[in-house]
PDB file of N, CA and C in Angstrom:
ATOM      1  N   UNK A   1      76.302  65.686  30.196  1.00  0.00           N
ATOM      2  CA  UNK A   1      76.280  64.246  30.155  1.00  0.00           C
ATOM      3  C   UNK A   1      76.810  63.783  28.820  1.00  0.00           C
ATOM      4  N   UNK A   2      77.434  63.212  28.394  1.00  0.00           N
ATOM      5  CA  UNK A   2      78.435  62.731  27.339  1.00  0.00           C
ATOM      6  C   UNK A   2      77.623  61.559  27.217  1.00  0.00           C
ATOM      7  N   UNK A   3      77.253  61.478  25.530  1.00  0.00           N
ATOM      8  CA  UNK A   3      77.172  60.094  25.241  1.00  0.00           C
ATOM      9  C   UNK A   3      77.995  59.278  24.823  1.00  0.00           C
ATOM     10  N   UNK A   4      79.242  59.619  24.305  1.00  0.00           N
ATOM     11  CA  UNK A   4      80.364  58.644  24.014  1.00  0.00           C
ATOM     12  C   UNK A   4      80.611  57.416  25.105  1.00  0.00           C
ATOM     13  N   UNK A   5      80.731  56.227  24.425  1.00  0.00           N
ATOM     14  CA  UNK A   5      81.219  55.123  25.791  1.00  0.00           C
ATOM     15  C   UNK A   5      82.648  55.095  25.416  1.00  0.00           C
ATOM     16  N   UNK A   6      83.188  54.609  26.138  1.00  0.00           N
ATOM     17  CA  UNK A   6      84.621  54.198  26.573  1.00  0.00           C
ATOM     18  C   UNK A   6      85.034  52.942  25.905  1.00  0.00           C
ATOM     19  N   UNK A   7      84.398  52.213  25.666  1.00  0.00           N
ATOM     20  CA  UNK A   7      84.564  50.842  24.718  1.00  0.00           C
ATOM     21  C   UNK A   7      84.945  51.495  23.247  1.00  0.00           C
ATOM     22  N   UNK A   8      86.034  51.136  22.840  1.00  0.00           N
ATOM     23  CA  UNK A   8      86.338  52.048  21.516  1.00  0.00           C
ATOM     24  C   UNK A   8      85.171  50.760  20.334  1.00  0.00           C
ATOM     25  N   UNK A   9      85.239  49.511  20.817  1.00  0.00           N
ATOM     26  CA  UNK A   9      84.189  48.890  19.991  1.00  0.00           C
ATOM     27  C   UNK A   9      82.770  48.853  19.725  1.00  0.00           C
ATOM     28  N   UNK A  10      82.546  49.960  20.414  1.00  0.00           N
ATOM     29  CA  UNK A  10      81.124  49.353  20.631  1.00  0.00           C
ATOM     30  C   UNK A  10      80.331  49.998  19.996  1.00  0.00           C
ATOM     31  N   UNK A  11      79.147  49.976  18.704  1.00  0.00           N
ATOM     32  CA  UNK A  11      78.312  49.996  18.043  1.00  0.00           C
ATOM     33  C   UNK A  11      77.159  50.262  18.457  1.00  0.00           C
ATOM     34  N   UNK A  12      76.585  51.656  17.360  1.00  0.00           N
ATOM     35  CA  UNK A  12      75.387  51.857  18.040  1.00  0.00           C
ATOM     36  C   UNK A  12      74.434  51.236  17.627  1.00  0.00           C
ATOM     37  N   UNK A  13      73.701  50.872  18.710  1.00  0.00           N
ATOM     38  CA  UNK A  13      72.612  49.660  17.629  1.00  0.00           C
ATOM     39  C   UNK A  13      71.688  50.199  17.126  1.00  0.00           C
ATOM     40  N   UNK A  14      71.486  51.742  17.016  1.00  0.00           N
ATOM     41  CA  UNK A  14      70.524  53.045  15.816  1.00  0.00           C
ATOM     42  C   UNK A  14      70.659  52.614  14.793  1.00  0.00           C
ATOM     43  N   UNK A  15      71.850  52.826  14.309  1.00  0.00           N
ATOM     44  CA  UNK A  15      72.914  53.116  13.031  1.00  0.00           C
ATOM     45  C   UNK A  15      73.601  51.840  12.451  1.00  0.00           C
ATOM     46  N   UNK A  16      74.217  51.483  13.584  1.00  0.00           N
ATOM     47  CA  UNK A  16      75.817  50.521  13.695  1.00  0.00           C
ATOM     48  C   UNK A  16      76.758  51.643  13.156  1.00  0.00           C
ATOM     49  N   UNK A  17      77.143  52.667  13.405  1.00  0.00           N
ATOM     50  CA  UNK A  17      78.519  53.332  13.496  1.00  0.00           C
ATOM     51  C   UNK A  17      79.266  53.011  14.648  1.00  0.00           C
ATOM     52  N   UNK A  18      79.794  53.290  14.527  1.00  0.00           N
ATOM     53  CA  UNK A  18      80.974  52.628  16.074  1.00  0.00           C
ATOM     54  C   UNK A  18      80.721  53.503  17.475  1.00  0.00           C
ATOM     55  N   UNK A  19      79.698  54.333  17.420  1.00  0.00           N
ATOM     56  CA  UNK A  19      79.825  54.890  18.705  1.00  0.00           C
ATOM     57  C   UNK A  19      78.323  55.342  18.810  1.00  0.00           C
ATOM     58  N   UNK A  20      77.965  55.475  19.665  1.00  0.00           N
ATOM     59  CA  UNK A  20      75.926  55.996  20.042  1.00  0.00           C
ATOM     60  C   UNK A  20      75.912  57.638  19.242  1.00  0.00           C
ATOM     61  N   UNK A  21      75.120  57.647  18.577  1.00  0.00           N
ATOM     62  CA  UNK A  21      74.819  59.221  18.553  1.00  0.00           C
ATOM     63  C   UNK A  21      74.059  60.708  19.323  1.00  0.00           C
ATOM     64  N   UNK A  22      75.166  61.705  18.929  1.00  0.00           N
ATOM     65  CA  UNK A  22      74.534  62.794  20.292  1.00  0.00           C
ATOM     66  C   UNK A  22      73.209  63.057  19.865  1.00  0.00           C
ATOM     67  N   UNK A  23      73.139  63.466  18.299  1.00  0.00           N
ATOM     68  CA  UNK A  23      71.483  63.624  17.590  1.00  0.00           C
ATOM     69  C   UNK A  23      71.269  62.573  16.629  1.00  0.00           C
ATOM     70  N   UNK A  24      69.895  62.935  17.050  1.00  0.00           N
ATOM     71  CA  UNK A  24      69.038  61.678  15.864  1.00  0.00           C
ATOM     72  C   UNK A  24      67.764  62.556  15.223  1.00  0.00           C
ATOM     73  N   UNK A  25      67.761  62.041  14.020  1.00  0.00           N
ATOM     74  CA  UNK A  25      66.310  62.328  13.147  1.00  0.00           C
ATOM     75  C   UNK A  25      65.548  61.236  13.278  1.00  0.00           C
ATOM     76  N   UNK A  26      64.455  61.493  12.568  1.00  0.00           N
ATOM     77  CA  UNK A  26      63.194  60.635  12.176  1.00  0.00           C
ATOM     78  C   UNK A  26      63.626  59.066  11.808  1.00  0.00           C
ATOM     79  N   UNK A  27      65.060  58.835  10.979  1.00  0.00           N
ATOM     80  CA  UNK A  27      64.866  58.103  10.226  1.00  0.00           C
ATOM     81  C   UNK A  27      65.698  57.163  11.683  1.00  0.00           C
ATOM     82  N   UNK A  28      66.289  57.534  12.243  1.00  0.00           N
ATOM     83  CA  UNK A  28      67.234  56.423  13.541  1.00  0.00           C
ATOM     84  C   UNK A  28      66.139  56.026  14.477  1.00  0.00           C
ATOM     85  N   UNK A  29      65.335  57.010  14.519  1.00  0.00           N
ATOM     86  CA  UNK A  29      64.261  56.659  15.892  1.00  0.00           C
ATOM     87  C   UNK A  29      63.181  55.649  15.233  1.00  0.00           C
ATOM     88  N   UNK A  30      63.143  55.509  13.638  1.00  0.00           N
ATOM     89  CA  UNK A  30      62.455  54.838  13.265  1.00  0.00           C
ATOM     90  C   UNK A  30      62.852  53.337  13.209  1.00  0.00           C
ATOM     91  N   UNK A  31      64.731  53.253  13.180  1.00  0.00           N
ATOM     92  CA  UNK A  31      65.065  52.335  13.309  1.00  0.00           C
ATOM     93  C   UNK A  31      64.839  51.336  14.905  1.00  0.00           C
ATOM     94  N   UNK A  32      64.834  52.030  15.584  1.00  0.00           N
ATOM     95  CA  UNK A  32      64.510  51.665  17.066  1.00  0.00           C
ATOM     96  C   UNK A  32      63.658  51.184  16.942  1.00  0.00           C
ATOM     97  N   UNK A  33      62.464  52.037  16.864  1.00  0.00           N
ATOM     98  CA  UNK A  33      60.964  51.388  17.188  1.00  0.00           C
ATOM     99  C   UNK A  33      60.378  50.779  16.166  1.00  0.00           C
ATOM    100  N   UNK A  34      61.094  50.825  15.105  1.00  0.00           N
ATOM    101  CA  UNK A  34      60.211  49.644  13.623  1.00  0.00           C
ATOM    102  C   UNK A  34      59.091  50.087  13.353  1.00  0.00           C
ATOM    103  N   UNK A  35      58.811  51.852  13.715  1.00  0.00           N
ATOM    104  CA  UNK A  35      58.055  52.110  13.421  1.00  0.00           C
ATOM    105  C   UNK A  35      57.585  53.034  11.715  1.00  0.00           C
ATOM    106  N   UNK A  36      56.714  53.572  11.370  1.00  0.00           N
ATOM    107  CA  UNK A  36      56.320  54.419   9.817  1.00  0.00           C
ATOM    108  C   UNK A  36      56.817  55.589   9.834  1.00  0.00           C
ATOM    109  N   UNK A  37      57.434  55.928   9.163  1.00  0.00           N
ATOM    110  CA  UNK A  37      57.487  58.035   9.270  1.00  0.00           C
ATOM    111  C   UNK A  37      56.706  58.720   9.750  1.00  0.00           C
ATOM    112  N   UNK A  38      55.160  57.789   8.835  1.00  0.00           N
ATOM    113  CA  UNK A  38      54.181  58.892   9.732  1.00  0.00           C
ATOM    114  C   UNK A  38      54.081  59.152  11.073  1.00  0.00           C
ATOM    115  N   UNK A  39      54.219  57.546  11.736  1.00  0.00           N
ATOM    116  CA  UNK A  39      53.956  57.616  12.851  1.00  0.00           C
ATOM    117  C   UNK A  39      54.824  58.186  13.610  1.00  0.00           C
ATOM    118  N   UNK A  40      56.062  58.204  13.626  1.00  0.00           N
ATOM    119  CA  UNK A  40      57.273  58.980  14.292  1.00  0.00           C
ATOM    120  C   UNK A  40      56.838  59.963  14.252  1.00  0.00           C
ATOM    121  N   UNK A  41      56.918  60.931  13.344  1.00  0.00           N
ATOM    122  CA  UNK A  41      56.217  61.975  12.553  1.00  0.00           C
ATOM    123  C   UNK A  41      55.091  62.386  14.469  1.00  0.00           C
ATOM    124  N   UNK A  42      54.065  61.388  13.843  1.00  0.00           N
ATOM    125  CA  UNK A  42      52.928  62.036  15.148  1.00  0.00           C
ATOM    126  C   UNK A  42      53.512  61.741  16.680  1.00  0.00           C
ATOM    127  N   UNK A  43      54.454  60.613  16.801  1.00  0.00           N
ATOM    128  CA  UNK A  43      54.785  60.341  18.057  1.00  0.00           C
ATOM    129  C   UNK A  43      55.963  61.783  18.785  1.00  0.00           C
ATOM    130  N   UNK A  44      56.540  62.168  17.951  1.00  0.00           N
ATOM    131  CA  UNK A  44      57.108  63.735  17.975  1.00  0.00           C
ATOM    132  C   UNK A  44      56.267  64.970  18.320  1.00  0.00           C
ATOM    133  N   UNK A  45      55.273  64.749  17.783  1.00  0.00           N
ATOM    134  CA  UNK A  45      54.363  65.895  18.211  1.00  0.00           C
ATOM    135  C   UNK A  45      53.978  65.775  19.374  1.00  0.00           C
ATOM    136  N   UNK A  46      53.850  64.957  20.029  1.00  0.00           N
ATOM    137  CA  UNK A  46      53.011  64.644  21.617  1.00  0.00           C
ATOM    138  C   UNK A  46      53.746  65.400  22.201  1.00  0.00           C
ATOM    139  N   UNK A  47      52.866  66.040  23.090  1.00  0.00           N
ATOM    140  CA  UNK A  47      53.584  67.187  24.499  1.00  0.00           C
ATOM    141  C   UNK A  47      54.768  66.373  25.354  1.00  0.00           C
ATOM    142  N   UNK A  48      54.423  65.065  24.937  1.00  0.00           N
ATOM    143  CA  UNK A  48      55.524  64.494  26.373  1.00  0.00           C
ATOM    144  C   UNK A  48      56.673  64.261  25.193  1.00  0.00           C
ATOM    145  N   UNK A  49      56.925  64.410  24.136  1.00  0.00           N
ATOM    146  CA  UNK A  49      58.194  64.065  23.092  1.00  0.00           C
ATOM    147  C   UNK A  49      59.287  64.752  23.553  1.00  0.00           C
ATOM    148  N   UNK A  50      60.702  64.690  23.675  1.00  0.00           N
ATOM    149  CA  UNK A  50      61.826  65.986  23.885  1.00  0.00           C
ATOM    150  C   UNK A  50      61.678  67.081  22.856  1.00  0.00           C
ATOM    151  N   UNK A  51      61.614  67.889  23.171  1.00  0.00           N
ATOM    152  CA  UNK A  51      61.769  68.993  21.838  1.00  0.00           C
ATOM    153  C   UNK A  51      63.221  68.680  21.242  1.00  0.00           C
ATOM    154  N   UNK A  52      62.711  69.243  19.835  1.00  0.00           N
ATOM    155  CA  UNK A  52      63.661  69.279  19.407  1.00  0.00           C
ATOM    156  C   UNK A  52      64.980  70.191  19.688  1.00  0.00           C
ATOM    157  N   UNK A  53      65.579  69.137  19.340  1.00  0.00           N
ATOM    158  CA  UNK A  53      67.653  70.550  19.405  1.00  0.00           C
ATOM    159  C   UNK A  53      67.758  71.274  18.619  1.00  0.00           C
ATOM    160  N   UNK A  54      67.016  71.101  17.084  1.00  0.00           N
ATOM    161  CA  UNK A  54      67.496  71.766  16.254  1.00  0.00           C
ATOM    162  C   UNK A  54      66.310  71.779  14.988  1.00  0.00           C
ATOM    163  N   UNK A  55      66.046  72.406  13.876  1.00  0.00           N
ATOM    164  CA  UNK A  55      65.285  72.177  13.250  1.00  0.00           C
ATOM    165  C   UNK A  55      66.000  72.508  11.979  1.00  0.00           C
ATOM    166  N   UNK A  56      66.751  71.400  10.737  1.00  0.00           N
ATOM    167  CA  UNK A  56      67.021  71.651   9.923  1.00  0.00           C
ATOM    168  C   UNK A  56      66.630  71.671   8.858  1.00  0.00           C
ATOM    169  N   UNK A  57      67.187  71.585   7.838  1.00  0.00           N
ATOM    170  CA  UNK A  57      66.710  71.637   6.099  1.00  0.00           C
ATOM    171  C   UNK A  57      65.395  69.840   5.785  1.00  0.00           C
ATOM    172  N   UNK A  58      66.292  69.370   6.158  1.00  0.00           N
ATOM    173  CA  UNK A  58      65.898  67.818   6.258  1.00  0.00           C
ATOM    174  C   UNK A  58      65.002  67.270   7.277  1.00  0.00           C
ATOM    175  N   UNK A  59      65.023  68.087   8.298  1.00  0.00           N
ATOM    176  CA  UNK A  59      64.007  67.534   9.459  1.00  0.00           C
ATOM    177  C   UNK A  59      64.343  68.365  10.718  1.00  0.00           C
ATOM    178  N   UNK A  60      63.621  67.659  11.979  1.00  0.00           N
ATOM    179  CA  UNK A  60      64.023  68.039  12.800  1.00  0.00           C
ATOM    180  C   UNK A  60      65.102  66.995  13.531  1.00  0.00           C
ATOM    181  N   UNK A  61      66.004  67.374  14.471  1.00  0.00           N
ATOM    182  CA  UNK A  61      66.814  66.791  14.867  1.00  0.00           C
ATOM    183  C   UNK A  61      66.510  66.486  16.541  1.00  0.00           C
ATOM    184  N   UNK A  62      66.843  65.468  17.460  1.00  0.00           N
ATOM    185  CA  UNK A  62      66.764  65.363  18.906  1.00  0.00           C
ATOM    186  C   UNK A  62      67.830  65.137  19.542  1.00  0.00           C
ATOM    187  N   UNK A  63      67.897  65.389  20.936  1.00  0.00           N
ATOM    188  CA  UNK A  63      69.193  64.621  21.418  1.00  0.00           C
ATOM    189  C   UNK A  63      69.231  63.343  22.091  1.00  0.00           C
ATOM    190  N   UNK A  64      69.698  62.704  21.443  1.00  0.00           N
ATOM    191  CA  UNK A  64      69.512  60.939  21.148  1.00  0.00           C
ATOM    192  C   UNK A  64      69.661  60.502  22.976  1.00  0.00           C
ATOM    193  N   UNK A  65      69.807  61.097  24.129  1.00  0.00           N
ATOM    194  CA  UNK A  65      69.953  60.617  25.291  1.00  0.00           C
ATOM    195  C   UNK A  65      68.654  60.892  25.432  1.00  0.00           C
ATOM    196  N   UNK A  66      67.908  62.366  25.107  1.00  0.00           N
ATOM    197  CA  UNK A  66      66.200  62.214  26.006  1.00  0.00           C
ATOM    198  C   UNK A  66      65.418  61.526  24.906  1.00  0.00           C
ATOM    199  N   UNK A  67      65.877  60.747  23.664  1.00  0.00           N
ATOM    200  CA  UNK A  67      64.741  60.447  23.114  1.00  0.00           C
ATOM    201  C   UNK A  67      65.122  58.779  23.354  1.00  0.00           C
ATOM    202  N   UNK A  68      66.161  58.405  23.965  1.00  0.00           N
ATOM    203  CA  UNK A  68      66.163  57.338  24.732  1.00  0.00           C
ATOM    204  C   UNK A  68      65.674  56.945  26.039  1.00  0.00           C
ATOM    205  N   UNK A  69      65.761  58.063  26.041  1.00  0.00           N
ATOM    206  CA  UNK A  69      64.931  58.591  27.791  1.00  0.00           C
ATOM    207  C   UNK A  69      63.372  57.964  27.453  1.00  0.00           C
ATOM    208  N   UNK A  70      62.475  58.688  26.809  1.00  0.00           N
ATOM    209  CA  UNK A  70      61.658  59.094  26.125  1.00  0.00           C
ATOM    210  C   UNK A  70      60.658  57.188  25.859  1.00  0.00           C
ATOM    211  N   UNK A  71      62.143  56.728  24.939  1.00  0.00           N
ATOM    212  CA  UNK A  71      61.694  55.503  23.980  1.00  0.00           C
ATOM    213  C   UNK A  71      60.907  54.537  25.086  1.00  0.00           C
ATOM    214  N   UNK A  72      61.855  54.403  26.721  1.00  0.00           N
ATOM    215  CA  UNK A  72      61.946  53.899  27.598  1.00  0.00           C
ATOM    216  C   UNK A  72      60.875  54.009  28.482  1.00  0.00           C
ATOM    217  N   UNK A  73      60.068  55.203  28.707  1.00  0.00           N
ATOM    218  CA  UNK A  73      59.591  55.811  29.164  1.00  0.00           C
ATOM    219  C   UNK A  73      57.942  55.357  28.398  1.00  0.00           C
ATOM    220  N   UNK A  74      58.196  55.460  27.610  1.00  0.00           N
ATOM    221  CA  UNK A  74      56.313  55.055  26.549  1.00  0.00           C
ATOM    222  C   UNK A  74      56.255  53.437  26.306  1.00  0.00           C
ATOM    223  N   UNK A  75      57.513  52.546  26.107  1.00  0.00           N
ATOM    224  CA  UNK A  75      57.159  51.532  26.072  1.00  0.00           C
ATOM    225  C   UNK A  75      56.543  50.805  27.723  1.00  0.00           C
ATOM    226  N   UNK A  76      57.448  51.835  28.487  1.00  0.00           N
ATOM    227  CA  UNK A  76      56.705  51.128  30.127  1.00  0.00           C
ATOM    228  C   UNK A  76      55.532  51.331  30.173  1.00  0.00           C
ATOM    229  N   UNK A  77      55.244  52.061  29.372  1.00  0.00           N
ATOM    230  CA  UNK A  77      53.689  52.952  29.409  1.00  0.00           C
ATOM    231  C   UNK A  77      52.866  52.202  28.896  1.00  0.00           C
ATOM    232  N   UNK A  78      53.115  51.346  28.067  1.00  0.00           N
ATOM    233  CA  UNK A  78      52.317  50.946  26.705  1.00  0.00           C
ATOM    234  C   UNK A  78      51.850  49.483  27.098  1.00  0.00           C
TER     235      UNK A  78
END
């Protein structure tokens, strides 16, 4: 599943770079939900979170389609 869109304009509203991103850290998902580090932080740990893709120097990393999945998914909840 490709996240690139076809609109060469179109902005991700994570970031604002010009195109959606395949991974995201702590600090984009925080931009979404306006939420604390910490709390990202614990909202990651929950069994229902995507695992992570990757685990680097700086954090862990996700793939920005299931943690959109995900975002969508807990606010219906909530």
């Amino acid at each position: 599943m490709s996240e690139q869109r076809g609109d060469e304009n179109e902005r991700c509203s994570w970031c604002g770079v010009d195109r959606e991103p395949l991974l995201v850290g702590a600090w984009e998902i925080r931009q979404q939900l306006g939420l604390s580090r910490q709390r990202i932080q614990q909202l990651a740990d929950l069994p229902d979170f995507p695992a992570p893709y990757q685990h680097l120097e700086m954090g862990r990393v996700w793939r920005a389609a299931e943690v959109r999945t995900w975002i969508r998914e807990w606010r219906s909840a909530g």
